[in-house]
C-alpha atoms as a PDB file:
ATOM      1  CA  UNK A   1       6.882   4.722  -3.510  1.00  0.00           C
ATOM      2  CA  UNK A   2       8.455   3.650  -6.994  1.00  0.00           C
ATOM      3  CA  UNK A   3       9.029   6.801  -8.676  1.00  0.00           C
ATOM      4  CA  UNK A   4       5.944   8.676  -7.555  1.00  0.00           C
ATOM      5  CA  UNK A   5       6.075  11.126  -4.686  1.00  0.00           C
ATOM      6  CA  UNK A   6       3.298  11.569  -2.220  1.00  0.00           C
ATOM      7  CA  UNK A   7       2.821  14.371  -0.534  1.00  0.00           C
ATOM      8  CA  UNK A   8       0.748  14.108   3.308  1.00  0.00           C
ATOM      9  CA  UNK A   9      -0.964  17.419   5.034  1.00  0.00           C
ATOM     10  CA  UNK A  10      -0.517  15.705   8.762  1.00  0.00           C
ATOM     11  CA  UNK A  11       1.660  12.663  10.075  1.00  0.00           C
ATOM     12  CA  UNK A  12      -0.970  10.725  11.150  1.00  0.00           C
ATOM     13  CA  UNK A  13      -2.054  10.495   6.970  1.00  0.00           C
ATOM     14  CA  UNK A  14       1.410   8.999   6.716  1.00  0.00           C
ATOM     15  CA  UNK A  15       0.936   6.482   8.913  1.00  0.00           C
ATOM     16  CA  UNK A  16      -2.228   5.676   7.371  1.00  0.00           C
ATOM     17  CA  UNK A  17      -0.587   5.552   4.160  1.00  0.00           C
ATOM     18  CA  UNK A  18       2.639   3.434   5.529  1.00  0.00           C
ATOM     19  CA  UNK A  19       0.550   1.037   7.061  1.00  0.00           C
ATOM     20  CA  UNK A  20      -1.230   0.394   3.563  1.00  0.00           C
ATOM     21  CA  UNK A  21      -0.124   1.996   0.336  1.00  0.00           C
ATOM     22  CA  UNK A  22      -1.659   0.063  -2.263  1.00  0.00           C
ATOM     23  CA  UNK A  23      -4.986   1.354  -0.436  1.00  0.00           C
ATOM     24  CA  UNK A  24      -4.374   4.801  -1.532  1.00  0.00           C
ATOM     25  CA  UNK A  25      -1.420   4.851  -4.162  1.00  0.00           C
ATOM     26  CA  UNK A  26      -3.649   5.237  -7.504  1.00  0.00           C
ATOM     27  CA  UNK A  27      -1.607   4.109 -10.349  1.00  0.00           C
ATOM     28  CA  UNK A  28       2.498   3.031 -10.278  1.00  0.00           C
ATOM     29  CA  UNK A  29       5.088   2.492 -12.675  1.00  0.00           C
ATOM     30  CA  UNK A  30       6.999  -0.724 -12.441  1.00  0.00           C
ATOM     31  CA  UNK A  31      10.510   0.094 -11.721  1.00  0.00           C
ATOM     32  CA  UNK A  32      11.951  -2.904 -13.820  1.00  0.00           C
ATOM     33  CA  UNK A  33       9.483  -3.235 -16.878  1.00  0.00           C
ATOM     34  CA  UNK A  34       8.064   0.374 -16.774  1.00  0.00           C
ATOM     35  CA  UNK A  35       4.533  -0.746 -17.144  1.00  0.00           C
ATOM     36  CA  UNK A  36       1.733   1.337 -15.547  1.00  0.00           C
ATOM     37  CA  UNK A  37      -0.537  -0.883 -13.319  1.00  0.00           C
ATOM     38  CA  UNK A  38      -2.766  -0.823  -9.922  1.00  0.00           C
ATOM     39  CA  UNK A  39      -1.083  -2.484  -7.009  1.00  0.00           C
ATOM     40  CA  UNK A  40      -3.031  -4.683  -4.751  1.00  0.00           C
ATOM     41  CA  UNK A  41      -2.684  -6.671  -1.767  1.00  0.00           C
ATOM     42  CA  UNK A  42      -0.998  -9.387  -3.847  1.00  0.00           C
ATOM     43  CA  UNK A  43       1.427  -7.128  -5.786  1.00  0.00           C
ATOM     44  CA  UNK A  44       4.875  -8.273  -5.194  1.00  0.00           C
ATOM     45  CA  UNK A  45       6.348  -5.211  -3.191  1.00  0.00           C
ATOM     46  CA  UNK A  46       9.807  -5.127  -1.648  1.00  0.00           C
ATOM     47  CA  UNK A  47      11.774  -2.171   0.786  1.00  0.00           C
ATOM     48  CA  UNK A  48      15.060  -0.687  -0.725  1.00  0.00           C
ATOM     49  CA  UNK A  49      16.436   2.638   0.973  1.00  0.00           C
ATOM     50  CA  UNK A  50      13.772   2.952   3.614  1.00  0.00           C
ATOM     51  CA  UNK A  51      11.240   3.153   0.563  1.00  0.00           C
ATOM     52  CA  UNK A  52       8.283   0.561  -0.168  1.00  0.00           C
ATOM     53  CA  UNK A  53       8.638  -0.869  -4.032  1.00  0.00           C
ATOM     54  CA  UNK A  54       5.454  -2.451  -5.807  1.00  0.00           C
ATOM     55  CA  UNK A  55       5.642  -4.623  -9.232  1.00  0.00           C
ATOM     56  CA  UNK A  56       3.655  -6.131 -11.843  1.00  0.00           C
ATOM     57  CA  UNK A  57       5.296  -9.668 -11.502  1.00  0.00           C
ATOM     58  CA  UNK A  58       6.893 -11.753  -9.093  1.00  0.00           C
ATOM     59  CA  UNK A  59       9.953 -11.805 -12.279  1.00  0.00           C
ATOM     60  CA  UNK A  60      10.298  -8.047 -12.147  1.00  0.00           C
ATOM     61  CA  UNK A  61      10.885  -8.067  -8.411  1.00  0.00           C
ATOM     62  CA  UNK A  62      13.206 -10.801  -8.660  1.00  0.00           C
ATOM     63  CA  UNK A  63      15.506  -8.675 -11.154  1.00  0.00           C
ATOM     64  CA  UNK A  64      14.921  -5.857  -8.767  1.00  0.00           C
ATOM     65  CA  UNK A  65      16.096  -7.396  -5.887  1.00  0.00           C
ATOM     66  CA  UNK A  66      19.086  -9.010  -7.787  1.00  0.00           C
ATOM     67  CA  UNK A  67      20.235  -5.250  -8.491  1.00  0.00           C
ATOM     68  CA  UNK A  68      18.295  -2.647  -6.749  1.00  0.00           C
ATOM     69  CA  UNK A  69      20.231   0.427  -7.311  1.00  0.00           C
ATOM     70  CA  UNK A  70      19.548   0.033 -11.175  1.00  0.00           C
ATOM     71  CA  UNK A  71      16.250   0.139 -10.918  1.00  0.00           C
ATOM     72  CA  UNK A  72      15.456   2.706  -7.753  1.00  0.00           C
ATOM     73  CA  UNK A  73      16.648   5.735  -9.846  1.00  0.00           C
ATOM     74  CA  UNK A  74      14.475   7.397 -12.164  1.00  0.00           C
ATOM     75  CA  UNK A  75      16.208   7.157 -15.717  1.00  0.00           C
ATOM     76  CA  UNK A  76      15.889  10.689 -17.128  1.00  0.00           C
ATOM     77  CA  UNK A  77      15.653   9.432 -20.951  1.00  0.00           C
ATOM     78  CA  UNK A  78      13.046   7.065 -20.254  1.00  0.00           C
ATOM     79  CA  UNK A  79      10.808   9.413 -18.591  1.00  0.00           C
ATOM     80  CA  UNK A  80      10.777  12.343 -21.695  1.00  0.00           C
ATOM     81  CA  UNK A  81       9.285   9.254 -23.373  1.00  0.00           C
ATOM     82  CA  UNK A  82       6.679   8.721 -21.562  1.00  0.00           C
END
């Protein structure tokens, strides 16, 4: 989910977690802005490559979905920065 990876000790936690990630995701990094932030029911959230994507604005989904390969990979520099 957005550049975090989750890790489940059964498949029937993964379902759980499929069925609602924002439940039990913790804190995300927007894949367009890079801000850090909580998702919630109301977070914009899109699918790209089988993968659920959650945002801080309806605006940084919008770019997302105009160009999702940009923004689905990790970019190396940006995370030594962090």
């Amino acid at each position: 989910m957005n550049w975090e990876t989750f890790f489940f000790a059964d498949l029937e936690s993964k379902q759980r977690f499929d069925a609602d990630p924002s439940r039990y995701c913790g804190i995300l990094t927007d894949p367009v802005s890079h801000l850090r932030f909580v998702p919630g029911e109301r977070s914009p959230r899109t699918q790209y490559d089988g993968r659920p994507y959650f945002f801080y604005s309806e605006a940084n989904k919008a770019t997302f979905d105009a160009n999702p390969a940009t923004y689905a990979k990790v970019n190396a520099d940006w995370v030594t920065r962090m």
